[in-house]
Every structure is written in structure tokens, then in C-alpha cells.
C-alpha atoms as a PDB file:
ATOM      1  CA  UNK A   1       0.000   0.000   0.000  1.00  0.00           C
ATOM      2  CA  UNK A   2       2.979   2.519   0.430  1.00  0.00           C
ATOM      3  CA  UNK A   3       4.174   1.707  -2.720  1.00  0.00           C
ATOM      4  CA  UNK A   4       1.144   1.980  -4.457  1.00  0.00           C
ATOM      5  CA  UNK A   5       0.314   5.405  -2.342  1.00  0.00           C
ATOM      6  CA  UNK A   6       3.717   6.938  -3.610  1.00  0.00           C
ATOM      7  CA  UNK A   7       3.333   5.896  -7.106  1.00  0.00           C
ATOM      8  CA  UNK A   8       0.043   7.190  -7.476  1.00  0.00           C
ATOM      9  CA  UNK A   9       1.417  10.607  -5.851  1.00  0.00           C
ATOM     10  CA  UNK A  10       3.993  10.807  -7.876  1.00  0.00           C
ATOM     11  CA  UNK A  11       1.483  10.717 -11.206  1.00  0.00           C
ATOM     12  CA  UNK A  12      -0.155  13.088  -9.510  1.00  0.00           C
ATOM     13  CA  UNK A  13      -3.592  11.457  -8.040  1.00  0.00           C
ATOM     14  CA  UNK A  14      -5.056  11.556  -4.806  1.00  0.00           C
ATOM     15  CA  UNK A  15      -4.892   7.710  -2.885  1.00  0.00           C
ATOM     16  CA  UNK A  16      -7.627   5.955  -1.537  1.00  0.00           C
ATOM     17  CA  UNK A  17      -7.890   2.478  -0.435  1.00  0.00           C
ATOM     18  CA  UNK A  18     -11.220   0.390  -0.232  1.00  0.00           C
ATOM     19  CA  UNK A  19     -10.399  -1.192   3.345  1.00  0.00           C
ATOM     20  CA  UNK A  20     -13.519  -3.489   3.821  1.00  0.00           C
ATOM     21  CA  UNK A  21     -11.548  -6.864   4.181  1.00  0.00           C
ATOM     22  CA  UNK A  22      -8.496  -5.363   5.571  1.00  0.00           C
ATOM     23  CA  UNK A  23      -9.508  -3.514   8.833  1.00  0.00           C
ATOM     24  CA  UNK A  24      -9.387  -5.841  11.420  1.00  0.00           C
ATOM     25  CA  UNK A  25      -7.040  -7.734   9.143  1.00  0.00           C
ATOM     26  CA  UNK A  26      -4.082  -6.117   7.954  1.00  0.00           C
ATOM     27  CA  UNK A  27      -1.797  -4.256  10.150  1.00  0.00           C
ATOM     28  CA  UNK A  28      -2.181  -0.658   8.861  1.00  0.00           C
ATOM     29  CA  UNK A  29      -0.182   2.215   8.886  1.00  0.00           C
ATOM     30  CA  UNK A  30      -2.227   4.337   7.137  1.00  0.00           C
ATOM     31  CA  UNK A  31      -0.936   8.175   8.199  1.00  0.00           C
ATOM     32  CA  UNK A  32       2.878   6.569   7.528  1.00  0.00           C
ATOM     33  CA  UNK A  33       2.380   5.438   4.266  1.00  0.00           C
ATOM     34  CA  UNK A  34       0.768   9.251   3.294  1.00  0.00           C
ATOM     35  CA  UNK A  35      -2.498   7.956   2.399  1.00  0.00           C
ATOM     36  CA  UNK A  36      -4.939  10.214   1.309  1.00  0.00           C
ATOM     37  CA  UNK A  37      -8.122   8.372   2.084  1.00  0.00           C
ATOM     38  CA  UNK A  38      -9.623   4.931   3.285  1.00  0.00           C
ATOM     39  CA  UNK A  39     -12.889   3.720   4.043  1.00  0.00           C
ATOM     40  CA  UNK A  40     -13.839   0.057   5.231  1.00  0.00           C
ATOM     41  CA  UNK A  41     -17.128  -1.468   6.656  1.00  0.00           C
ATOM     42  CA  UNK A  42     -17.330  -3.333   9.948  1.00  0.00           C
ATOM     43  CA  UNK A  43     -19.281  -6.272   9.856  1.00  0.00           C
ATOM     44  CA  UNK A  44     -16.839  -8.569   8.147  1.00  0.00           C
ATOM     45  CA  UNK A  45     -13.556  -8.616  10.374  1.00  0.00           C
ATOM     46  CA  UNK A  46     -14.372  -6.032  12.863  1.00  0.00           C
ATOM     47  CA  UNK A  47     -17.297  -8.590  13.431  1.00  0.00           C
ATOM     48  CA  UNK A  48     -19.950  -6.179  13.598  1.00  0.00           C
ATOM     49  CA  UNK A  49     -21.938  -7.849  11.822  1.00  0.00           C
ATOM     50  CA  UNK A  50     -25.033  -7.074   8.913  1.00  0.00           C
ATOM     51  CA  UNK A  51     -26.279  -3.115   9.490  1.00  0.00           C
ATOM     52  CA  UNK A  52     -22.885  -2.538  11.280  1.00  0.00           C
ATOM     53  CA  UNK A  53     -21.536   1.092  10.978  1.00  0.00           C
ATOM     54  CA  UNK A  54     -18.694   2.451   7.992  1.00  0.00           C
ATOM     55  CA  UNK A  55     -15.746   4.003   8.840  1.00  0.00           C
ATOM     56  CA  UNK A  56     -13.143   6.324   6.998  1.00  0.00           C
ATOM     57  CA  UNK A  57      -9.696   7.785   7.343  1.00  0.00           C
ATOM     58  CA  UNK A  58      -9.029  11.212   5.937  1.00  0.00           C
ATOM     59  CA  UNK A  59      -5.074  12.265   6.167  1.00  0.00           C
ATOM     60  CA  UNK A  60      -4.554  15.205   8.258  1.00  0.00           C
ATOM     61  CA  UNK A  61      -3.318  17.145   5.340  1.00  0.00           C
ATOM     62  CA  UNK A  62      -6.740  17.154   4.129  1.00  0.00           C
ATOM     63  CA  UNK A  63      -8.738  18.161   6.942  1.00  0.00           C
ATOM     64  CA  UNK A  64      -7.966  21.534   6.628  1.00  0.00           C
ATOM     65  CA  UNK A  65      -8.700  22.212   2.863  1.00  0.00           C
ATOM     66  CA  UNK A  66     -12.584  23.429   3.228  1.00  0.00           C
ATOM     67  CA  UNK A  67     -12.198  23.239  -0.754  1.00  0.00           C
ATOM     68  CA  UNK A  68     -13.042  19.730  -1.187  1.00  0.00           C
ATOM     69  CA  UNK A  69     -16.098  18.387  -1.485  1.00  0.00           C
ATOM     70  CA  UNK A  70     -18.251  16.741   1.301  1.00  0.00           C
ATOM     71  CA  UNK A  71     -21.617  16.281   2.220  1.00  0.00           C
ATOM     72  CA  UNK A  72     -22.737  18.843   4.785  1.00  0.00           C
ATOM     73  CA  UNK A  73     -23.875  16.845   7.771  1.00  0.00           C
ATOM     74  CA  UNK A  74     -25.221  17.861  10.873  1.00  0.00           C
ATOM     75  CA  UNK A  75     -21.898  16.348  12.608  1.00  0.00           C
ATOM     76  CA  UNK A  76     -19.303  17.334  10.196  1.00  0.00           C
ATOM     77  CA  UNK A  77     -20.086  21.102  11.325  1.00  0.00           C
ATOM     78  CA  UNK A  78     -18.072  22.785  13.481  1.00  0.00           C
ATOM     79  CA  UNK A  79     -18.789  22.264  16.908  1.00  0.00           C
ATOM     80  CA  UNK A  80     -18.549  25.673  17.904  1.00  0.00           C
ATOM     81  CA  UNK A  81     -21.248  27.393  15.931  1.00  0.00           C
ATOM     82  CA  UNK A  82     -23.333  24.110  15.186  1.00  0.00           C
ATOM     83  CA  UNK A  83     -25.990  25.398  17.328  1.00  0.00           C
ATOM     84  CA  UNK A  84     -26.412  28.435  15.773  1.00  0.00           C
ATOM     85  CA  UNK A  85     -27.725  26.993  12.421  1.00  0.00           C
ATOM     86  CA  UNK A  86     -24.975  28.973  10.716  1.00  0.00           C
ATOM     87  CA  UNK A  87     -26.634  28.988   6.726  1.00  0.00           C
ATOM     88  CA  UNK A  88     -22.754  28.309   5.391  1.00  0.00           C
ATOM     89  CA  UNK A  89     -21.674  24.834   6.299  1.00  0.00           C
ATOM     90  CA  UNK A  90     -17.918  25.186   8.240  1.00  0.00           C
ATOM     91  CA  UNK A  91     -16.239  21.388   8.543  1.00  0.00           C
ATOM     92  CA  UNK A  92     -14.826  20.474  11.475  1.00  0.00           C
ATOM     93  CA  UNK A  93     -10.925  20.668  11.100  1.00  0.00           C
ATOM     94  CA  UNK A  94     -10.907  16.386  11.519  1.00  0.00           C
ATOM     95  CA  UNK A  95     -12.044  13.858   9.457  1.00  0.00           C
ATOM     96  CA  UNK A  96     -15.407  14.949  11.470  1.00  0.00           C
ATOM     97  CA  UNK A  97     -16.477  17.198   8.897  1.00  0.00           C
ATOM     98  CA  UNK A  98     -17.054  13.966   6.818  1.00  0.00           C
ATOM     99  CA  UNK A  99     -19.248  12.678   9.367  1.00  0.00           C
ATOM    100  CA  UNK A 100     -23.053  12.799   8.529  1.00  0.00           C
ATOM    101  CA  UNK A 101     -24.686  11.393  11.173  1.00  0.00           C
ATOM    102  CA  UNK A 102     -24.881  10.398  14.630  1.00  0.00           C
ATOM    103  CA  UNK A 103     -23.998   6.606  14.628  1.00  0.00           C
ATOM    104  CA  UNK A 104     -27.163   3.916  15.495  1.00  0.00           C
ATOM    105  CA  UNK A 105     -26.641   2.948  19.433  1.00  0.00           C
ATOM    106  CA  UNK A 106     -27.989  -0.653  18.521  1.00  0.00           C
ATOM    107  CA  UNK A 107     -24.978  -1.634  15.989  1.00  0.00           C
ATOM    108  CA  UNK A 108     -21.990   0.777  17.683  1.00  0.00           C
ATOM    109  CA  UNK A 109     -22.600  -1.307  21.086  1.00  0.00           C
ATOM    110  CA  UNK A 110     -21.834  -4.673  19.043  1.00  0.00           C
ATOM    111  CA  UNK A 111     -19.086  -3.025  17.692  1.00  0.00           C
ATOM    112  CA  UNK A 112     -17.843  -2.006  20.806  1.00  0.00           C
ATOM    113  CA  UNK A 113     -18.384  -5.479  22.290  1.00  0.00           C
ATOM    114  CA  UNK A 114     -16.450  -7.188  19.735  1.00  0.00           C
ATOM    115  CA  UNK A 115     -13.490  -4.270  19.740  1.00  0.00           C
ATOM    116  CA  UNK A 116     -13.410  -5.090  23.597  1.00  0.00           C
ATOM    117  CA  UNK A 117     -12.152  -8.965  23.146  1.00  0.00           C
ATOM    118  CA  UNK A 118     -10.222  -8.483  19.571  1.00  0.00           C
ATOM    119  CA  UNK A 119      -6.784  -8.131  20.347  1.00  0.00           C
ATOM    120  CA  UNK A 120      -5.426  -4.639  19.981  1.00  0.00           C
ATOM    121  CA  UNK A 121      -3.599  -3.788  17.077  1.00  0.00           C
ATOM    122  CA  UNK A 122      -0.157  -2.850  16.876  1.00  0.00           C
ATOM    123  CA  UNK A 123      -0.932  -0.394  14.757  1.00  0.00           C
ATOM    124  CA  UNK A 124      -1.702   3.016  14.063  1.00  0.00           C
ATOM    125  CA  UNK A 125      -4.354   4.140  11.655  1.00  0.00           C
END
């Protein structure tokens, strides 16, 4: 994945990696290798299970560019004026300002359960 994250740099493209069988799986070093983006599911190896929650990585370097596109949710807002319905949408400076949603209390407490007696990765993502 670094070497495919470099070469794809290098011709100029932004890197994402579909992570949906590798989370839980793979050791990752996602922010090491300079990886733009990643998203994954949970059910499979994270053993969430069907209706379990998605998850993505943004780099850092990203979170700051308000340029690129995202979908405006409620979440992704900044905390700090959220609550005063500003009418221009202003992302979080996090991968939270890709977050749409609040996540479903049912399928994050399976998650949870399941994160609690996987072993803990020995890496960083």
C-alpha cells in the first residue's frame, strides 16, 4: 500500500484504499504510508456484523482544505457554531467534517463489544 500510495502521488492522483476486508485484518499504517483516504465497513472482520456502521480515514493534510467536497452533515459542522444553524456549512478541522450522522446505538454497542475482546492492534491508523 505505500508503494502503491507513492506511485500514485507521484502521477499526480489523490490515494484511496477500499479497506472493507483489511480492517481488522491487515496491520495498517495508514498516516505513515501518506495515504490520502480509506474507508472500510465493519461487519466482516471487525465482526460487527449485517447493518454494522462504515468508517473512513481522511489524512490530516486534508482536513484543513474546506475546498473539497463533502456532504454537509449535521456532525461534520463545526462544533462551535453548530448550534447556531450557521446557513454556510464550516467542517470540522478532523475527518469529522465527513461525518453525517450520529452513529445507530444498537450496531456501535456490538461493535464495541467485539473491539473489547479483539486483540489490539499494533498499529496506528
Amino acid at each position: 500500500m505505500a508503494g502503491i500510495t507513492q506511485a500514485g502521488h507521484a502521477a499526480g492522483a489523490i490515494v484511496g484504499f477500499d479497506l472493507a476486508h483489511g480492517i481488522g485484518n491487515l496491520e495498517l499504517h495508514l498516516h505513515d504510508w501518506n495515504v490520502d483516504f480509506a474507508v472500510w465497513c465493519s461487519y466482516k472482520y471487525l465482526n460487527a456484523g449485517p447493518g454494522g456502521v462504515a468508517g473512513a480515514y481522511v489524512h490530516q493534510q486534508h482536513c484543513n482544505n474546506t475546498d473539497l467536497i463533502r456532504f454537509a452533515g449535521w456532525w461534520g459542522n463545526d462544533p462551535q457554531t453548530r448550534f447556531t444553524m450557521p446557513h454556510d456549512f464550516i467542517p470540522v478541522k478532523s475527518a469529522d467534517s465527513w461525518q453525517l450522522s450520529n452513529a445507530p446505538v444498537l450496531p456501535m454497542a456490538a461493535l464495541r463489544a467485539s473491539l473489547e475482546i479483539l486483540p489490539k492492534p499494533e498499529y496506528k491508523i
